[in-house]
Protein backbone atom coordinates (compact mmCIF):
# COMPACT_ATOMS: atom_id res chain seq x y z
CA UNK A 1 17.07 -8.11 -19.99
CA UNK A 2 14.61 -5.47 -18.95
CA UNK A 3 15.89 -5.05 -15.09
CA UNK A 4 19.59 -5.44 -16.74
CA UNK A 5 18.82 -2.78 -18.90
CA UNK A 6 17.18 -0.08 -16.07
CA UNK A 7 20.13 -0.40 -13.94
CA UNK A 8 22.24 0.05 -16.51
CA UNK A 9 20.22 3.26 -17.20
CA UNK A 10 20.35 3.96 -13.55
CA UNK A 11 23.91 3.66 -13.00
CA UNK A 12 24.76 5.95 -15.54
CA UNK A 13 22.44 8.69 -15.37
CA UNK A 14 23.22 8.38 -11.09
CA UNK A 15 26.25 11.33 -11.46
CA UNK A 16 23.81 13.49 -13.35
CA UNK A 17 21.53 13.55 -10.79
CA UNK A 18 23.77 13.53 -7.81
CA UNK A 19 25.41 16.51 -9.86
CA UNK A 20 22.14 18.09 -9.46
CA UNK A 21 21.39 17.66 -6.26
CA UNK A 22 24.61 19.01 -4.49
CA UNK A 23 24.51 22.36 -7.37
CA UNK A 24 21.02 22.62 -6.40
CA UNK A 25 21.49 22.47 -2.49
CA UNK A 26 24.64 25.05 -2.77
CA UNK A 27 22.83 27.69 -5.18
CA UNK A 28 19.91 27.36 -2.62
CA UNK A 29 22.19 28.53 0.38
CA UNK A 30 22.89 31.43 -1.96
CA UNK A 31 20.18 32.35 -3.25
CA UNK A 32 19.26 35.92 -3.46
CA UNK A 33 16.42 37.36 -5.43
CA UNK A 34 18.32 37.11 -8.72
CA UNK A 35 15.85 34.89 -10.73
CA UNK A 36 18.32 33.04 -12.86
CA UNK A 37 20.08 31.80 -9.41
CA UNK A 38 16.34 30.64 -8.55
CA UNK A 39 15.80 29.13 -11.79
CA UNK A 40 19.08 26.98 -12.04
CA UNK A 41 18.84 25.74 -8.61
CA UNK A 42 14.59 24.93 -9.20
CA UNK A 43 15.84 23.27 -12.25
CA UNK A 44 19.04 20.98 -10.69
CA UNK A 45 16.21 20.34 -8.15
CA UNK A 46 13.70 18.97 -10.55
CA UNK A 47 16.40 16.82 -12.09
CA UNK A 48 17.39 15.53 -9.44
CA UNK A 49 14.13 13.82 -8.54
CA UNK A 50 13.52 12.46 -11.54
CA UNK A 51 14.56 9.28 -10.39
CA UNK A 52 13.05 6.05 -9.20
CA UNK A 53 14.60 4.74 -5.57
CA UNK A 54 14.71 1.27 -3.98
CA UNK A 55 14.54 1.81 0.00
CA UNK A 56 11.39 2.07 1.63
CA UNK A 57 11.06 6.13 3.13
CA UNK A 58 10.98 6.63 7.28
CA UNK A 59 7.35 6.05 8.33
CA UNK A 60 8.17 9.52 10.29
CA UNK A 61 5.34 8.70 13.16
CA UNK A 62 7.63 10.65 16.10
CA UNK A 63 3.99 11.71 17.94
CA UNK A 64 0.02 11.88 17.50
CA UNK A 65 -2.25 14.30 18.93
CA UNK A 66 -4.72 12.66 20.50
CA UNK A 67 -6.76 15.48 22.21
CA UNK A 68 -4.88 18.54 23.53
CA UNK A 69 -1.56 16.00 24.16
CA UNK A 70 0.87 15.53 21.65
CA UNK A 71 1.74 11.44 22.55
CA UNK A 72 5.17 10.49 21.30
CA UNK A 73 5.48 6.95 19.23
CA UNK A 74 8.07 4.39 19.27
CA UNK A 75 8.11 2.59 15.57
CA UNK A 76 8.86 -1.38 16.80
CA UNK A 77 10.04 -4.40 14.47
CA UNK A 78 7.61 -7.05 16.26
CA UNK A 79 8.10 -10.11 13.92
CA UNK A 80 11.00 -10.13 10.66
CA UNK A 81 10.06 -12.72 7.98
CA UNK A 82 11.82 -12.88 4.97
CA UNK A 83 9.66 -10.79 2.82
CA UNK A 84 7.98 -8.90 5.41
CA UNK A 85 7.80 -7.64 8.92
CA UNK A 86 5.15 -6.35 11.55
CA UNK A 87 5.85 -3.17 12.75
CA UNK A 88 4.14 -1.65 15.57
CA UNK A 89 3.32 2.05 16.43
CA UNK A 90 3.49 1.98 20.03
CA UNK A 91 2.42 4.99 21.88
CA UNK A 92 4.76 5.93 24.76
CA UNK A 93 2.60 7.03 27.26
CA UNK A 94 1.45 4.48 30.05
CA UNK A 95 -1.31 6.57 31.28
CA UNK A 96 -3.37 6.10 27.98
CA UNK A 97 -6.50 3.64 28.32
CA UNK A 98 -6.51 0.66 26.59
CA UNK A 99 -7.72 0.77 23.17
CA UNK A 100 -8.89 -1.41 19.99
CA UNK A 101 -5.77 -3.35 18.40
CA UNK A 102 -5.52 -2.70 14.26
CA UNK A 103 -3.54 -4.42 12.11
CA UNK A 104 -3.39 -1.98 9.37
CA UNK A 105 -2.92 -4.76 5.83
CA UNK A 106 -0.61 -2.12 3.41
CA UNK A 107 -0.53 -3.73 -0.58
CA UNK A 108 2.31 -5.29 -1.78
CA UNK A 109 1.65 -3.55 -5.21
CA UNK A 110 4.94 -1.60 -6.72
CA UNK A 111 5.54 0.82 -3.27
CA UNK A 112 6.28 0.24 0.25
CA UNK A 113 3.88 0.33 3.02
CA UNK A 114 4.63 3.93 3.93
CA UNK A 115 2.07 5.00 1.63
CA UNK A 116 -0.57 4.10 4.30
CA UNK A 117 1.53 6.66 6.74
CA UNK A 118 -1.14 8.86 6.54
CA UNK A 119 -3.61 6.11 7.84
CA UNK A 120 -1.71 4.74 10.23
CA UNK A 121 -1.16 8.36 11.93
CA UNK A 122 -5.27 8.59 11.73
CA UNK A 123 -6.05 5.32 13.20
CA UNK A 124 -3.41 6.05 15.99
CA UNK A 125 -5.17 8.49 17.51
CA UNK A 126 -7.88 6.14 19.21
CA UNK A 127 -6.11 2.82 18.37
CA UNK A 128 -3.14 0.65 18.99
CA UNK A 129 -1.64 0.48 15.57
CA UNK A 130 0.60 -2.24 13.46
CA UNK A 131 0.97 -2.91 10.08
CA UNK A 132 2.56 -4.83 7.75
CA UNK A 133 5.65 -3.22 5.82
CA UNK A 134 6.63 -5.75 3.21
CA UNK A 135 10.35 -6.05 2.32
CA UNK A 136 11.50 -5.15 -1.38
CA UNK A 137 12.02 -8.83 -2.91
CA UNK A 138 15.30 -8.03 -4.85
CA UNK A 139 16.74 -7.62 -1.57
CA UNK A 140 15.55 -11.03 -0.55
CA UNK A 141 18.17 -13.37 -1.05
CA UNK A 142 16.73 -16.53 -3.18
CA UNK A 143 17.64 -19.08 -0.23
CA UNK A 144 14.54 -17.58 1.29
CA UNK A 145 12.75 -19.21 -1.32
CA UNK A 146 9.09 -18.57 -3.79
CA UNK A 147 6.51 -16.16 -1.97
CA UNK A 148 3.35 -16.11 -3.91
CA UNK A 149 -0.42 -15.34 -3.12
CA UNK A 150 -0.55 -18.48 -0.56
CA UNK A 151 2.61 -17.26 1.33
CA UNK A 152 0.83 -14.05 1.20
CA UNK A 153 -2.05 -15.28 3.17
CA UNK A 154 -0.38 -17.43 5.45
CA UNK A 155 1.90 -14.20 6.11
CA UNK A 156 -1.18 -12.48 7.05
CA UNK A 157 -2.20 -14.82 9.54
CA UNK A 158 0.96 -15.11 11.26
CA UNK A 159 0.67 -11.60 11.70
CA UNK A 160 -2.61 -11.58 13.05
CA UNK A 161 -1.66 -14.18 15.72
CA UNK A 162 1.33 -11.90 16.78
CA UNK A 163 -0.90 -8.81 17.00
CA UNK A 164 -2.77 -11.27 19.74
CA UNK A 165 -6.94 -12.34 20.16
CA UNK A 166 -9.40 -9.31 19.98
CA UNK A 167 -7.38 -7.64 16.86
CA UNK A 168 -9.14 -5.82 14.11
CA UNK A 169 -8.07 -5.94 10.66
CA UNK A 170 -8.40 -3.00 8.31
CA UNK A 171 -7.07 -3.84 4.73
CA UNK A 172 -5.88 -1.33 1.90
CA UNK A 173 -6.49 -1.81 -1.67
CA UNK A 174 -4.93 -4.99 -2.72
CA UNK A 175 -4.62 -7.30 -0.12
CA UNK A 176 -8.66 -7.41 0.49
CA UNK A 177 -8.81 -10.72 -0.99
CA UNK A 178 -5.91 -11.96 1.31
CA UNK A 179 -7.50 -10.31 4.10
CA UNK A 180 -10.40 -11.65 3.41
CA UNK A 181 -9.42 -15.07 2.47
CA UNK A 182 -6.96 -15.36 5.76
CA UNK A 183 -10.03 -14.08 8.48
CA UNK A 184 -11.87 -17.14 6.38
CA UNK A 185 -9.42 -19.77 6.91
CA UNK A 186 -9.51 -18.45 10.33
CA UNK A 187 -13.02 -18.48 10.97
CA UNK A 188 -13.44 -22.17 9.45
CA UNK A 189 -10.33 -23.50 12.46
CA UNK A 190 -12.37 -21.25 14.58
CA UNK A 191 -8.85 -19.78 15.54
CA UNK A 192 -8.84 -17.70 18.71
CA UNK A 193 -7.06 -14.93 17.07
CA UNK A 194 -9.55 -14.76 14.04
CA UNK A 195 -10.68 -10.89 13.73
CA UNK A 196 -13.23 -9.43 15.98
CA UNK A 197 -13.80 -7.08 12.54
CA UNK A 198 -12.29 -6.62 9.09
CA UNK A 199 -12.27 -3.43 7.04
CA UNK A 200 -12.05 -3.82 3.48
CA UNK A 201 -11.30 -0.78 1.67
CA UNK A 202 -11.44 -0.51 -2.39
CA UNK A 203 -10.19 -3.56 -2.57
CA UNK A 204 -10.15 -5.83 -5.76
CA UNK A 205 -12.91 -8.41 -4.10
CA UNK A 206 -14.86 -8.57 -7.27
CA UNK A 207 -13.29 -7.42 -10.32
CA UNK A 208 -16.18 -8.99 -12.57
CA UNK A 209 -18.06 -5.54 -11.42
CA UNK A 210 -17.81 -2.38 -12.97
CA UNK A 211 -14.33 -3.31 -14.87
CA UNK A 212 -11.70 -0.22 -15.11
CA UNK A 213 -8.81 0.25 -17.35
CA UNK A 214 -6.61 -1.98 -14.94
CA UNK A 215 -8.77 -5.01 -15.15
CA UNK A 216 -9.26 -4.73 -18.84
CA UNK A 217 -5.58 -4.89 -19.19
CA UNK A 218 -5.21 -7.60 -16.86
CA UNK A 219 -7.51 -9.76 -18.77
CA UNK A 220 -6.25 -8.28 -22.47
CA UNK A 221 -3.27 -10.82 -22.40
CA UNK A 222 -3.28 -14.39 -21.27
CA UNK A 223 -1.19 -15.20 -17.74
CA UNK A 224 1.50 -16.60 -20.12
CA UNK A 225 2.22 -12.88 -22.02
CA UNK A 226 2.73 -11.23 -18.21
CA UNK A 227 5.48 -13.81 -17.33
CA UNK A 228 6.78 -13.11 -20.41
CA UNK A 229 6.99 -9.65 -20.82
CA UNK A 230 6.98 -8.36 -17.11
CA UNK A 231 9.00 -10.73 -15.69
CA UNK A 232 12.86 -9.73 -14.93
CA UNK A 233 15.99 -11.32 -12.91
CA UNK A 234 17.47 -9.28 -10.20
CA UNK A 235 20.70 -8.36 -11.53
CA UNK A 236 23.79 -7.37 -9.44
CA UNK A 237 24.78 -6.37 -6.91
CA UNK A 238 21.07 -6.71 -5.27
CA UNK A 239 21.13 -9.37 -2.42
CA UNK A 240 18.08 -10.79 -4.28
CA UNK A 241 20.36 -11.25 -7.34
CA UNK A 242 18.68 -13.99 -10.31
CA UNK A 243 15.50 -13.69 -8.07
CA UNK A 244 12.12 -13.29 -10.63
CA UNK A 245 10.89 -10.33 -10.14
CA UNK A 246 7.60 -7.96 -10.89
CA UNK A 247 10.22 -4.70 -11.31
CA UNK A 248 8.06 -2.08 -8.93
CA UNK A 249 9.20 0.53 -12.22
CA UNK A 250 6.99 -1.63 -14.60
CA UNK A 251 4.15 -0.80 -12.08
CA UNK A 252 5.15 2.69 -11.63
CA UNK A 253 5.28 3.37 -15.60
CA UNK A 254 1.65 2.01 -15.70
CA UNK A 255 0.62 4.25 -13.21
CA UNK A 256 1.87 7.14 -14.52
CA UNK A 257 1.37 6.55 -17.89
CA UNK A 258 -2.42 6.58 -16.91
CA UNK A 259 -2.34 9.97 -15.89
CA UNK A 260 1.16 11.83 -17.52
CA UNK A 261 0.17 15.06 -18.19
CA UNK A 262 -0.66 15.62 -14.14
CA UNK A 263 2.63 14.17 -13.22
CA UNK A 264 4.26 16.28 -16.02
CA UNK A 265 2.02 19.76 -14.66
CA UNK A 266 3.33 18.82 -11.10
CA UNK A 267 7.02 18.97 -11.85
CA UNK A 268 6.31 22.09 -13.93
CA UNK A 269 4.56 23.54 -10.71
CA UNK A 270 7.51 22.62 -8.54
CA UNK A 271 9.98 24.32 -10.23
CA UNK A 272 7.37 27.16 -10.49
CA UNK A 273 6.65 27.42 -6.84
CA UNK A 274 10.56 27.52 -6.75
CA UNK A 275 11.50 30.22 -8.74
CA UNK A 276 8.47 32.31 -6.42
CA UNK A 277 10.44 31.14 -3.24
CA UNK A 278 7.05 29.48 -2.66
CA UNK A 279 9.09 26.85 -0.37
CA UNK A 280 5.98 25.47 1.34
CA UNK A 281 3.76 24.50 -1.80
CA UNK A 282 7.14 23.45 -3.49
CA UNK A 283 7.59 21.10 0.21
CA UNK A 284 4.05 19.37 -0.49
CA UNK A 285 4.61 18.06 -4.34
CA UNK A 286 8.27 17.20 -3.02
CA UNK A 287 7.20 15.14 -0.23
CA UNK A 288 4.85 13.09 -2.51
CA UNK A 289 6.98 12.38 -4.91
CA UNK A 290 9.94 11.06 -2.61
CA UNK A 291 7.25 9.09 -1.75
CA UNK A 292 5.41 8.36 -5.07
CA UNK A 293 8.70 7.35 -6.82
CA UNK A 294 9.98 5.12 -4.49
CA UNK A 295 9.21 1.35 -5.91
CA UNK A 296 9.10 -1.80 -4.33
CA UNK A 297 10.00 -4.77 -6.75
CA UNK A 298 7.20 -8.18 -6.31
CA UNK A 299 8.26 -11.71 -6.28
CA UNK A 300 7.31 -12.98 -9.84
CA UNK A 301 4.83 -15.52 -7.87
CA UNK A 302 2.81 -13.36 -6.00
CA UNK A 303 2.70 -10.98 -8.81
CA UNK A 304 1.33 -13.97 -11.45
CA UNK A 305 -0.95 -15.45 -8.94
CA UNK A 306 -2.60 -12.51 -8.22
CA UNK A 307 -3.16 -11.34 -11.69
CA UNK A 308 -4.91 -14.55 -12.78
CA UNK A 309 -6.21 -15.71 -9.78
CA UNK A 310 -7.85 -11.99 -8.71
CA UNK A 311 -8.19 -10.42 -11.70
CA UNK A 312 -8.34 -13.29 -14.40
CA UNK A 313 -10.42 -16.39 -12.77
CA UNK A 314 -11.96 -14.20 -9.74
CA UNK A 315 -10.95 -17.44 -7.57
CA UNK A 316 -12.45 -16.08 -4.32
CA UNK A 317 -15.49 -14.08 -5.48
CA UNK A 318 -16.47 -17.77 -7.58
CA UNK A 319 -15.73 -19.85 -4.38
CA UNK A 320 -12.53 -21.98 -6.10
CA UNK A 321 -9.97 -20.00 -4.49
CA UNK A 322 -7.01 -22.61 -2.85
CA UNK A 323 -5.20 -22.47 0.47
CA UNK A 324 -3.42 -25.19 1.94
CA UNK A 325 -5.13 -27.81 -0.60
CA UNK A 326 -8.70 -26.36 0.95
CA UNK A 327 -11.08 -24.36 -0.79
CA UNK A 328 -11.43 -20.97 1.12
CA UNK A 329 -14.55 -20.34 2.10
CA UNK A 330 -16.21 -17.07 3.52
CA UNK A 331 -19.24 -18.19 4.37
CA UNK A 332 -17.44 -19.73 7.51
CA UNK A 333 -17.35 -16.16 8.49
CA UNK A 334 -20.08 -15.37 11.26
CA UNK A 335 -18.39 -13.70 14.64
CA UNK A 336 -16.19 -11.02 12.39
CA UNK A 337 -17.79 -7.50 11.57
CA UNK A 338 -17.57 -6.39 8.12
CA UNK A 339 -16.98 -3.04 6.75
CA UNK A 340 -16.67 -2.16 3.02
CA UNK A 341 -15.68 1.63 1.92
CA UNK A 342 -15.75 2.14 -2.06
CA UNK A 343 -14.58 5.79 -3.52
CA UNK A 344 -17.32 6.86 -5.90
CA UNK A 345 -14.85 8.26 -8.89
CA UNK A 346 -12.33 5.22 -8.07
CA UNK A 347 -10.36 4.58 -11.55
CA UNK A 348 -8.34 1.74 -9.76
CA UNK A 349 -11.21 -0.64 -8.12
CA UNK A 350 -14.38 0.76 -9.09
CA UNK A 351 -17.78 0.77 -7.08
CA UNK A 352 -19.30 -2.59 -6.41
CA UNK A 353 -15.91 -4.14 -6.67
CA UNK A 354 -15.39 -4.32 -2.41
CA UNK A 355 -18.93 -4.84 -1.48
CA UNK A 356 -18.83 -7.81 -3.15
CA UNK A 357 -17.45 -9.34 0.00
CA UNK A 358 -20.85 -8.55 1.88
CA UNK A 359 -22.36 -10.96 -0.55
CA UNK A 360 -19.68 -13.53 0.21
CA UNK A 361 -20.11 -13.67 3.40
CA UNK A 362 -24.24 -14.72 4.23
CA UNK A 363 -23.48 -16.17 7.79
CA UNK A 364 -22.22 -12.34 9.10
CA UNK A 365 -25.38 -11.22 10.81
CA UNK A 366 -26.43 -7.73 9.14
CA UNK A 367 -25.99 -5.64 11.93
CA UNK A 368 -22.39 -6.69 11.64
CA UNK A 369 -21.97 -5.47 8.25
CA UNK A 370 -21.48 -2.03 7.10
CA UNK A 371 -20.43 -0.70 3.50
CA UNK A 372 -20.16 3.15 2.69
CA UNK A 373 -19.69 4.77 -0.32
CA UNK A 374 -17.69 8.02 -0.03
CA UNK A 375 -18.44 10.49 -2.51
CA UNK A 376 -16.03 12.67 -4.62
CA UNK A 377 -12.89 10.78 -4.32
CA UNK A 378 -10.89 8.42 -6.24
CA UNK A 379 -9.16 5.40 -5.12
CA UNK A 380 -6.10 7.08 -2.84
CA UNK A 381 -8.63 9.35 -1.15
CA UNK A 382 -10.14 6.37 0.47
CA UNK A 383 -7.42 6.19 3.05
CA UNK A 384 -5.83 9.31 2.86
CA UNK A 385 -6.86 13.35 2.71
CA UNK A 386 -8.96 15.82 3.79
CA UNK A 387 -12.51 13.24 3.64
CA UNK A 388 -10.26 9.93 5.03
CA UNK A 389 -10.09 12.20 8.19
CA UNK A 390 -13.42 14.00 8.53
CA UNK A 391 -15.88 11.55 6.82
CA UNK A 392 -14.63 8.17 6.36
CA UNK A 393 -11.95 7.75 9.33
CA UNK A 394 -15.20 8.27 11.92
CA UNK A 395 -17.20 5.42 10.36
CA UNK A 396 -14.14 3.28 10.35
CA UNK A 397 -13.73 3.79 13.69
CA UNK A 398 -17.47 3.59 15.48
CA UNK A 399 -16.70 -0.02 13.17
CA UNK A 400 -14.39 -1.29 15.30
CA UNK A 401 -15.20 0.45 18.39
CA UNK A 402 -18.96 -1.48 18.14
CA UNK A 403 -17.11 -4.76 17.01
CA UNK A 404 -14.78 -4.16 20.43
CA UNK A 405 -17.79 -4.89 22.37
């Protein structure tokens, strides 16, 4: 009854908010400096954002600046599955040298992949970019079947073969242990398309290390009370209709609930920056929200597997994690380079929780592994912001660049 009940709540509070919008827009195009025009329309404005949507945002890639040229990109749909595809970045310019090939891992966690955007622009500048931009599973019609943590990996892989031999694999958050698991199971078939390197970064590898709020409260309840109490049907008229669902607005409540009075002191300072006719600052908290509050619904398996198998049982980091009836096993790593990042005030997946992997992989040799800790940010300034770009971006980089032989 939850998901019955949001969309219940949605549909009727949608003409409120649409109401706001369109009075909003038209006071803006008369404004004048009469503040109580300015406040009304900063007001209808905030309104109408408070709102959750469905529909993953435009990745918005048109060009990267890679030296003094400004290279336009061509966003590509190289491989549709049913709850994902691989999209590729391609840079339209024929006279560019060859470079390293990424396959940039986004999480399926509650939003869509376009909140790697920022990396993926990054990483385009000396790299030939994809990444995986997983589909929203009440649109996924229930013919298509279960998708849980082993679909997961086997998606992974099926992505790295497309991307082609000699890719690198950079993974975000929480697919390390997929990431990691899949270049495994790779590595043991001795696959020609297993990763030249992998990038973990503050991913959940280890969550016996360092626990944070999120892991306490995934191991407060047993498996049975999150099937329970998070688990919804898709109700009409989503294409994914009766389909069990992780609703992405359970995972954005936790979020936010975490850390409510900065959302609340943004919104305040948007309709602040408003009223000043401070458009550009006003731009900024806009942008991240349309962003932010757009939520991307998990299919209940995935969602259940990875909460006890990664954060319950630790299935990978105590060597009993399953694929295929096989026991994945890192240790059949030895031709990949590894590189862990961590953020040092991480509140998500704490220091010592991605490294982990270094230790679970002995047959690496160590001038193929790297780990770097970057200080003074938390877990989204790993991949995104002013130290992604200047500190931890370059590391990243010379990573794969020295794997590329």
């Amino acid at each position: 009854m939850l998901y019955q009940a949001y969309q219940l709540q949605t549909d009727l509070g949608s003409p409120l908010r649409l109401m706001a919008q369109h009075l909003s827009a038209a006071l803006w195009l008369q404004r004048t400096e009469r503040s109580l025009l300015r406040q009304v329309s900063a007001a209808c404005d905030v309104i109408s954002r408070l709102r959750l949507t469905h529909t993953r945002p435009a990745y918005g890639i048109d060009a990267v600046q890679i030296g003094e040229r400004s290279v336009p990109v061509i966003e590509e749909s190289v491989l549709k599955l049913p709850f994902g595809s691989l999209l590729r970045f391609r840079k339209d310019d024929p006279s560019l040298p060859e470079q390293p090939k990424v396959l940039l891992v986004a999480p399926l966690s509650g939003h869509f992949a376009t909140l790697l955007r920022e990396t993926a622009r990054t990483l385009l500048q000396d790299h030939e970019v994809w990444i995986t931009d997983w589909h929203n599973a009440r649109d996924v019609s229930l013919r298509h079947g279960a998708f849980g943590l082993e679909d997961y990996i086997t998606y992974m892989i099926r992505f790295v073969e497309t991307v082609g031999e000699g890719a690198h694999m950079v993974a975000v958050c929480q697919p390390c242990v997929a990431a990691l698991a899949a270049t495994a199971v790779m590595a043991e078939d001795d696959h020609p398309a297993t990763p030249r390197s992998l990038t973990l970064m503050a991913g959940p590898v280890d969550c016996r290390v360092n626990p944070t709020e999120v892991n306490w409260l995934a191991t407060s309840k047993p498996i049975e009370w999150f099937e329970k109490n998070l688990i919804s049907h898709v109700p009409l008229p989503h294409k994914g209709v009766m389909r069990r669902v992780y609703p992405g607005f359970v995972q954005l409540t936790a979020f936010m609930s975490m850390n409510l009075e900065r959302h609340q002191q943004s919104f305040r300072h948007l309709y602040e920056h408003l009223v000043e006719g401070r458009t550009e600052e006003a731009r900024t908290i806009q942008t991240f929200y349309d962003e932010y509050l757009a939520v991307n619904d998990l299919p209940a398996e995935f969602y259940l597997e990875t909460v006890e198998k990664v954060f319950q049982t630790y299935d990978l980091a105590v060597g009993t994690l399953q694929y295929q009836g096989r026991t994945v096993n890192p240790a059949a790593i030895r031709r990949t380079a590894l590189m862990t990042v961590e953020g040092e005030r991480d509140d998500i997946c704490s220091v010592g929780q991605t490294v982990a992997a270094q230790d679970l992989c002995p047959n690496i040799r160590p001038y193929l592994k790297t780990h770097h800790i970057q200080t003074g940010v938390g877990h989204y300034g790993v991949f995104s912001g002013r130290k992604w770009n200047q500190q931890i971006y370059p590391r990243v980089r010379e990573h794969i660049h020295a794997a590329q032989g």
